[in-house]
Protein backbone atom coordinates (compact mmCIF):
# COMPACT_ATOMS: atom_id res chain seq x y z
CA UNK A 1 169.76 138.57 -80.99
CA UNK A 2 169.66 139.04 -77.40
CA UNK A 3 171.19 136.87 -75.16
CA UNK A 4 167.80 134.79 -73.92
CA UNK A 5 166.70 134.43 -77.38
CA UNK A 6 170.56 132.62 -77.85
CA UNK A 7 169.81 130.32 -74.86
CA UNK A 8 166.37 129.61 -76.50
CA UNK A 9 167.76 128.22 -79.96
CA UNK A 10 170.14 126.61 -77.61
CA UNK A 11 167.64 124.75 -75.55
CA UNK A 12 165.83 123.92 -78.12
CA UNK A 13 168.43 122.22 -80.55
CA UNK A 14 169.90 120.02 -77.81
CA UNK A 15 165.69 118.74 -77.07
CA UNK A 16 165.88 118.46 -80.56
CA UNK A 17 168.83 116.53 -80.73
CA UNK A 18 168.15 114.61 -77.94
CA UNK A 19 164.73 113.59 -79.36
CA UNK A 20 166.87 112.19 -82.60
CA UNK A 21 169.06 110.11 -80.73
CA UNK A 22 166.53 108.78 -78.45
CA UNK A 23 164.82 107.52 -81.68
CA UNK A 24 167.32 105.85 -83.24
CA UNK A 25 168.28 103.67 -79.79
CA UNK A 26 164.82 103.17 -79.19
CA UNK A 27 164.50 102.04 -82.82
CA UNK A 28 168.06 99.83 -83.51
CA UNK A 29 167.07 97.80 -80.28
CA UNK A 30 164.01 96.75 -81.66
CA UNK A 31 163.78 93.36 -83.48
CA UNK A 32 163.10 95.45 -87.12
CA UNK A 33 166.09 97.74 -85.93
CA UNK A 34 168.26 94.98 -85.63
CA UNK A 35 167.46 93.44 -89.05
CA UNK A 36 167.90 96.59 -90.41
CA UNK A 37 171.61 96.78 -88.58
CA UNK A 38 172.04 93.29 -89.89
CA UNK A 39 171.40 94.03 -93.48
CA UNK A 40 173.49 96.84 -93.66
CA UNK A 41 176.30 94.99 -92.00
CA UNK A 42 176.19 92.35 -94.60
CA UNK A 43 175.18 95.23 -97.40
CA UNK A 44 179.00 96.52 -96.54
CA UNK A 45 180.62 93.81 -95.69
CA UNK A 46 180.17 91.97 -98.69
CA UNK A 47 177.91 89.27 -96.73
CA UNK A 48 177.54 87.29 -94.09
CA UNK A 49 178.84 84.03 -93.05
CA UNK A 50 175.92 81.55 -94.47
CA UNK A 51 175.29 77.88 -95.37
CA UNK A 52 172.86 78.22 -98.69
CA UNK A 53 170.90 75.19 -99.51
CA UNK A 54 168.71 75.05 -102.18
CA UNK A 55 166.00 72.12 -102.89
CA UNK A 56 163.98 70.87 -105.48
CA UNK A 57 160.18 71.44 -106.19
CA UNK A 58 159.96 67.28 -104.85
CA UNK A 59 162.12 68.67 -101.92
CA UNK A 60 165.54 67.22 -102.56
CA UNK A 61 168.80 69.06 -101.74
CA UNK A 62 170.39 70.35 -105.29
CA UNK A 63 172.91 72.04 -103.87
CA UNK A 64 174.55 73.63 -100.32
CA UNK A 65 176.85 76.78 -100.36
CA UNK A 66 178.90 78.08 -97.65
CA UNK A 67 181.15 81.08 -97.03
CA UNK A 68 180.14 84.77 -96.82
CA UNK A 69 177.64 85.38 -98.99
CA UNK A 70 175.00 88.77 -99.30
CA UNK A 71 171.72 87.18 -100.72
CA UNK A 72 169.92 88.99 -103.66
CA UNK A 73 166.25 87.66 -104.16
CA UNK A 74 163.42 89.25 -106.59
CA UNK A 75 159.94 90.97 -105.79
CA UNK A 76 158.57 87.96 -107.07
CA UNK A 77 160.67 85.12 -105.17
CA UNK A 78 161.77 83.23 -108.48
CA UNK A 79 165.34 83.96 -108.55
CA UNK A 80 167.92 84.05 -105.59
CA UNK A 81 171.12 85.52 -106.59
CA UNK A 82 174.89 85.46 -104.83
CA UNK A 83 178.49 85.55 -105.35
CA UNK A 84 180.85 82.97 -103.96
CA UNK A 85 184.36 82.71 -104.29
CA UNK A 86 184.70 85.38 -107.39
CA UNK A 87 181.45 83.38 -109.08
CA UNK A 88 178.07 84.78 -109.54
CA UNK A 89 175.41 81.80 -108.65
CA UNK A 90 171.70 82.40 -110.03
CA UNK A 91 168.78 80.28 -108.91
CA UNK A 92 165.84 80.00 -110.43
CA UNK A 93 162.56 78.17 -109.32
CA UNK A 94 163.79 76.96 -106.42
CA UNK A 95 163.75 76.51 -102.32
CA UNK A 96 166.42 78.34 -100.94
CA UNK A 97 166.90 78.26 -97.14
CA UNK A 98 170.32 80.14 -96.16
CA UNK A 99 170.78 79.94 -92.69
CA UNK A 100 173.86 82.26 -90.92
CA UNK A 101 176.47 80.51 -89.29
């Protein structure tokens, strides 16, 4: 390979490169980026400091959890699950709102 074909692939890899990284600062300091930062900060953290309340269908307050908790809801929105101080905690049917600290 001669030496201006080198500098070519060269060139090229660090556009390349350059292109890729531009991307992903462009994308993580969007608002969808930083979700996405967000949810894999509590994905390996084991959570995120949260208060958890959950309400009734008539609207009254069941329940309120706090600590770090990562959230775990269904496709269909029927079931919010959690763990909590070594405890799993399933909800069914119900209004959760869990709001980080």
């Amino acid at each position: 390979m001669s030496r201006k074909a080198k500098k070519g692939v060269w060139v090229t890899s660090l556009v390349i490169l350059g292109i890729i990284v531009g991307c992903f600062i462009w994308y993580f300091n969007t608002a969808s980026g930083e979700r996405a930062l967000k949810t894999m900060k509590s994905n390996n953290s084991g959570g995120l400091e949260r208060v958890v309340k959950v309400y009734s269908d008539s609207g009254e307050l069941i329940q309120t959890y706090e600590g770090k908790i990562d959230l775990q809801d269904t496709e269909y929105g029927n079931k919010v699950l959690f763990d909590l101080d070594g405890k799993r905690i399933v909800i069914y049917n119900a209004t959760v709102i869990s709001e980080e600290k």
